[in-house]
C-alpha atoms as a PDB file:
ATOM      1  CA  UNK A   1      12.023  -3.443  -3.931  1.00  0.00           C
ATOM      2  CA  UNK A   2       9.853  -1.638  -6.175  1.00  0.00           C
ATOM      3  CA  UNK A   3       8.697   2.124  -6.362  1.00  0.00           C
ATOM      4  CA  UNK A   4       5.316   3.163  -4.775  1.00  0.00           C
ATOM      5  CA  UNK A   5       3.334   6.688  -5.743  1.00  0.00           C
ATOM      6  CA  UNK A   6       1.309   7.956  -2.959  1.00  0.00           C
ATOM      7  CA  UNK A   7      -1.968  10.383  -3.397  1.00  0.00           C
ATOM      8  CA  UNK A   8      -2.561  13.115  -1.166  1.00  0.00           C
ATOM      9  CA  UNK A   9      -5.304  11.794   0.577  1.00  0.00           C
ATOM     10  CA  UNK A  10      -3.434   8.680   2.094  1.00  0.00           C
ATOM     11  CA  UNK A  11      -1.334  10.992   3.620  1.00  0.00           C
ATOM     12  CA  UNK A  12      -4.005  13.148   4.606  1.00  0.00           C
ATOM     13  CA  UNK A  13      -5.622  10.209   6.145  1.00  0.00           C
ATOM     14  CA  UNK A  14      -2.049   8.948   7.658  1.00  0.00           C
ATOM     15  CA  UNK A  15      -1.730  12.180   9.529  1.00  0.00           C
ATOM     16  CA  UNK A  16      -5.537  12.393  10.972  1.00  0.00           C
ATOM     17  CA  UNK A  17      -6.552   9.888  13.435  1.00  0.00           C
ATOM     18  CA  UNK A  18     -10.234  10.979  12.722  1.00  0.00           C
ATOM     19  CA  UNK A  19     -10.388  10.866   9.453  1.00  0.00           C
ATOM     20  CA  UNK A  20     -12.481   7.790   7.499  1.00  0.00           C
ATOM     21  CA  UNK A  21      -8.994   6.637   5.530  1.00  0.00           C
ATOM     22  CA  UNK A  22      -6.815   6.529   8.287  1.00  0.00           C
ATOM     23  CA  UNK A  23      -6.651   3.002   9.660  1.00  0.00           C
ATOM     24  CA  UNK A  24      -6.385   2.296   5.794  1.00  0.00           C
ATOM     25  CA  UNK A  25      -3.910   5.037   4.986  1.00  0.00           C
ATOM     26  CA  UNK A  26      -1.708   3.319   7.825  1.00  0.00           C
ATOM     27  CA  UNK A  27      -2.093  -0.594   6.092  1.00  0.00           C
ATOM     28  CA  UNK A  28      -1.582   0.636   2.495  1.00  0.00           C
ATOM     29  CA  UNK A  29       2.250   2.500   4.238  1.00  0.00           C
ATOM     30  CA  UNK A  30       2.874  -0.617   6.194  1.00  0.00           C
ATOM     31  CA  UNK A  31       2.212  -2.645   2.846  1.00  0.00           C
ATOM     32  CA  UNK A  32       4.556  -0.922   0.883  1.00  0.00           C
ATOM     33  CA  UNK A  33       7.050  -0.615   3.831  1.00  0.00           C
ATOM     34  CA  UNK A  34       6.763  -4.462   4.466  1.00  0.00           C
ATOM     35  CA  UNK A  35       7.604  -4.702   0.811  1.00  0.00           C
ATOM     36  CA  UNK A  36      10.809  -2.490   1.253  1.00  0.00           C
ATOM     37  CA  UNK A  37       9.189   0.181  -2.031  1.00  0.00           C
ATOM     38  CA  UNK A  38      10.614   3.193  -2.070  1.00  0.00           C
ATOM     39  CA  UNK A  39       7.777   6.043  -1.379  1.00  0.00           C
ATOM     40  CA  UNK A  40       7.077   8.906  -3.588  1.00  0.00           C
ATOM     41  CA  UNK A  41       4.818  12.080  -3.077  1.00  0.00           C
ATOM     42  CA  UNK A  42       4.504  14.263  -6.348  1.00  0.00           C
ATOM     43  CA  UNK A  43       5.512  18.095  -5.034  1.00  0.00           C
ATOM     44  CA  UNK A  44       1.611  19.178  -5.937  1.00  0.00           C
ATOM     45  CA  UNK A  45       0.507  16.263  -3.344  1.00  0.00           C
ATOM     46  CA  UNK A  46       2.924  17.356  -1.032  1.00  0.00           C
ATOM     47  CA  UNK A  47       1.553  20.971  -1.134  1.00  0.00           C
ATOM     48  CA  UNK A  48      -1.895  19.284  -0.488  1.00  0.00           C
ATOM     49  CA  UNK A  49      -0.673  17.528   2.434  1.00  0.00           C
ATOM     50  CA  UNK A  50       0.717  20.686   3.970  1.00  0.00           C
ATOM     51  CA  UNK A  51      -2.593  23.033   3.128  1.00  0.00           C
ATOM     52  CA  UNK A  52      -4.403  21.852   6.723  1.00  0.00           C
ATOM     53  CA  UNK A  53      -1.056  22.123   9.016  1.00  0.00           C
ATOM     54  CA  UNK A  54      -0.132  25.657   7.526  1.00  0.00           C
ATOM     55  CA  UNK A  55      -3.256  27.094   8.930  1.00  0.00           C
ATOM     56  CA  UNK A  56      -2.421  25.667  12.260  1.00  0.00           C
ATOM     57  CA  UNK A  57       1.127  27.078  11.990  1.00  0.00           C
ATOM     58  CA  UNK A  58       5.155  26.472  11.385  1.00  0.00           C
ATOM     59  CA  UNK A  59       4.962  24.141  13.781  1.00  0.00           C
ATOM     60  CA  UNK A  60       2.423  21.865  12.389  1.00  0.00           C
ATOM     61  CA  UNK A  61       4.546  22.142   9.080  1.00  0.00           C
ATOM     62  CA  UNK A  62       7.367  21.307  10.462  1.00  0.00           C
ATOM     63  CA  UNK A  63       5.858  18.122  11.972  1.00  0.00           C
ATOM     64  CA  UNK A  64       4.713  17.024   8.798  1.00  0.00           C
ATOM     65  CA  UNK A  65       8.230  17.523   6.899  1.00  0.00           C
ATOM     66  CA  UNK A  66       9.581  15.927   9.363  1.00  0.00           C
ATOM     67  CA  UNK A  67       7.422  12.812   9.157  1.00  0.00           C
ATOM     68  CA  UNK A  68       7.729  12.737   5.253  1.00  0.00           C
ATOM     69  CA  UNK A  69      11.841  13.010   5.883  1.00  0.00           C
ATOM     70  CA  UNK A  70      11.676   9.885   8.578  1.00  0.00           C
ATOM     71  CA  UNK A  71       9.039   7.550   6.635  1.00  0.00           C
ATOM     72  CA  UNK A  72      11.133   8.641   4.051  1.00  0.00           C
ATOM     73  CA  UNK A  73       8.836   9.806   1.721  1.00  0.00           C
ATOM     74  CA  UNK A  74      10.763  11.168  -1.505  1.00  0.00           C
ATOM     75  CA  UNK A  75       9.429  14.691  -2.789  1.00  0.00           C
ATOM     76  CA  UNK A  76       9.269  13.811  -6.487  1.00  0.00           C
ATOM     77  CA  UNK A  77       9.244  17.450  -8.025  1.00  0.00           C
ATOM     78  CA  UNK A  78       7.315  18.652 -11.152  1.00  0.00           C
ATOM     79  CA  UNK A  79       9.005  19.247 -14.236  1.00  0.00           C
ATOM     80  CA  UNK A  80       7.864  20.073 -18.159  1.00  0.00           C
ATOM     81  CA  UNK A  81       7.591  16.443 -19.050  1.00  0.00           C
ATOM     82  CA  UNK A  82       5.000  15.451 -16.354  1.00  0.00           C
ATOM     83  CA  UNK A  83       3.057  18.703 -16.510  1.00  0.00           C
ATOM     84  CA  UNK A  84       2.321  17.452 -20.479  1.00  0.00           C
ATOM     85  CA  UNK A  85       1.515  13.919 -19.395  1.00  0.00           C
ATOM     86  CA  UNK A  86      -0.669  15.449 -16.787  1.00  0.00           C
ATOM     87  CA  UNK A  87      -2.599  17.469 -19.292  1.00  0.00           C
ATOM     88  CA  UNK A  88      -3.301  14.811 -21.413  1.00  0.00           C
ATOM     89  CA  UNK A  89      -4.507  12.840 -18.767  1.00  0.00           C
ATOM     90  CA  UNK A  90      -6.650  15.283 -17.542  1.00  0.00           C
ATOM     91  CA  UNK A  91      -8.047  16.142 -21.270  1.00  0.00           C
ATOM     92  CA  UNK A  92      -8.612  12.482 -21.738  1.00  0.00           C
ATOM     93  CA  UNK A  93     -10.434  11.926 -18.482  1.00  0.00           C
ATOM     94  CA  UNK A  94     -12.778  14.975 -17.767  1.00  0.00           C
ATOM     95  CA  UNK A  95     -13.960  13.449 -14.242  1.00  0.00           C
ATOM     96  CA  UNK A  96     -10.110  13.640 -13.431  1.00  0.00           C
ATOM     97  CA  UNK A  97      -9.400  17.094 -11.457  1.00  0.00           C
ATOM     98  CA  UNK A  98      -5.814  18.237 -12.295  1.00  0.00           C
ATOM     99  CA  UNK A  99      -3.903  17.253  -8.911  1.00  0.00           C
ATOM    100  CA  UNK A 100      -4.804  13.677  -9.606  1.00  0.00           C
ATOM    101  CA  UNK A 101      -3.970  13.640 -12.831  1.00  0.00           C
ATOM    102  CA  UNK A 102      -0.566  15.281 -11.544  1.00  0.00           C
ATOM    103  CA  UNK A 103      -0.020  11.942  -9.047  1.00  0.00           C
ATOM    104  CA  UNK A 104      -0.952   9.354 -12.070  1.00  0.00           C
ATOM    105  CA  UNK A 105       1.228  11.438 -14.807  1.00  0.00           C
ATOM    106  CA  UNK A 106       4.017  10.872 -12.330  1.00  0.00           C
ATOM    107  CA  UNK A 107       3.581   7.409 -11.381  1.00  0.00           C
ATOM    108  CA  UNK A 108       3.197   6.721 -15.236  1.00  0.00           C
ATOM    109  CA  UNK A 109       7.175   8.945 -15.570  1.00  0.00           C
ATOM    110  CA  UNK A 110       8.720   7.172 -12.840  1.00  0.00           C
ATOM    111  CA  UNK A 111       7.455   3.789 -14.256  1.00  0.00           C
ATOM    112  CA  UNK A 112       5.777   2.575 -10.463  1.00  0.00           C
ATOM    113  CA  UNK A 113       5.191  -0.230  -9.324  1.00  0.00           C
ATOM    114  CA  UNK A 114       2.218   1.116  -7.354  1.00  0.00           C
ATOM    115  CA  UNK A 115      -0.312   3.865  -6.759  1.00  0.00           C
ATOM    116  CA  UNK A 116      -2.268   4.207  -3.766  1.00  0.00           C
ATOM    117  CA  UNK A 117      -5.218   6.788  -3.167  1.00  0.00           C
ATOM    118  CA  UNK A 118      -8.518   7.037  -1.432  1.00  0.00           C
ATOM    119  CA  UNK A 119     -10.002   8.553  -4.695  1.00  0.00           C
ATOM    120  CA  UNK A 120     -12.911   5.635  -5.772  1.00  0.00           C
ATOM    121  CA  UNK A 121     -13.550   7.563  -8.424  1.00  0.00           C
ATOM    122  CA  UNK A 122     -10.349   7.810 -10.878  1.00  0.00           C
ATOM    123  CA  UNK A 123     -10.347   5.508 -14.268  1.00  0.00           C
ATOM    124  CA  UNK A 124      -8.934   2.141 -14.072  1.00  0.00           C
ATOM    125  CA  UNK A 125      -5.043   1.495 -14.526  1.00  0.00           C
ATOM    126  CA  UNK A 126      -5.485   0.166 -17.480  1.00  0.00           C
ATOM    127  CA  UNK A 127      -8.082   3.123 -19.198  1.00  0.00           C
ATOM    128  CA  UNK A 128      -4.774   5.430 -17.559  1.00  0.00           C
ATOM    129  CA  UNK A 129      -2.680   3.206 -19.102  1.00  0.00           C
ATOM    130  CA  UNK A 130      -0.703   2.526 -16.408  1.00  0.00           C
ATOM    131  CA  UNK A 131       1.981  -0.249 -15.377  1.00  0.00           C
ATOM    132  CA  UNK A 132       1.438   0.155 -11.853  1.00  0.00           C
ATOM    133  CA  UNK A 133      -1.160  -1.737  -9.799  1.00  0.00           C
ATOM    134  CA  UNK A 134      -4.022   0.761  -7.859  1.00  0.00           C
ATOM    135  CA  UNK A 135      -4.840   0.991  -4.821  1.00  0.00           C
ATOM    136  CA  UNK A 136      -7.720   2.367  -3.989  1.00  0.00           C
ATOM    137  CA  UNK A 137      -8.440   2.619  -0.203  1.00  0.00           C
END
């Protein structure tokens, strides 16, 4: 079993049947479900996730918690420790906009065994000095 942090856009991909990352949003959840990992969505990819269903309404939100709490999908929240890794990341790596840098500073806290994202354009793991394999989808 090993610990798997998700980007906002495979969720974002997950939840849209149109969209260009979903059939691959849905393998990369299956993978990490087949490998029994415990899922992870950093709070500030969480609020991400719920930007397109709160302008549709409560009840759109409420779908989507509901999905994250049945997957389950663990709400990692954001505390003084990541915010400073995330800074650093993002100072190190201009090309890196802050949310991302929020998802990698937390797979980097939590010590993960994976990150998946459809960003193609973030640094390798090993220039982000990460443990954790990427997945880029």
């Amino acid at each position: 079993m090993g610990l798997t942090v998700l980007d906002a856009g495979v969720l974002i991909g997950f939840l849209d049947g149109n969209d260009a990352h979903h059939a691959a949003a849905r393998r990369a959840l299956a993978d990490a479900l087949g490998r029994d990992d415990r899922l992870v969505l950093p709070a500030s990819a969480y609020a991400e996730i719920l930007v397109g269903p709160s302008r549709s309404g409560a009840v759109a939100v409420e779908a989507v918690r509901d999905l994250v709490d049945r997957v389950p999908i663990r709400i990692e929240p954001l505390d003084a420790e990541t915010a400073v890794a995330a800074a650093a990341i993002r100072a190190r790596h201009g090309s890196l906009k802050l949310p991302d840098a929020l998802v990698i500073a937390t797979a980097g806290r939590l010590d993960a065994d994976h990150v998946v994202t459809t960003d193609r354009g973030w640094p390798s793991r090993s220039r982000l000095e990460l443990r954790a394999s990427m997945r880029e989808i």
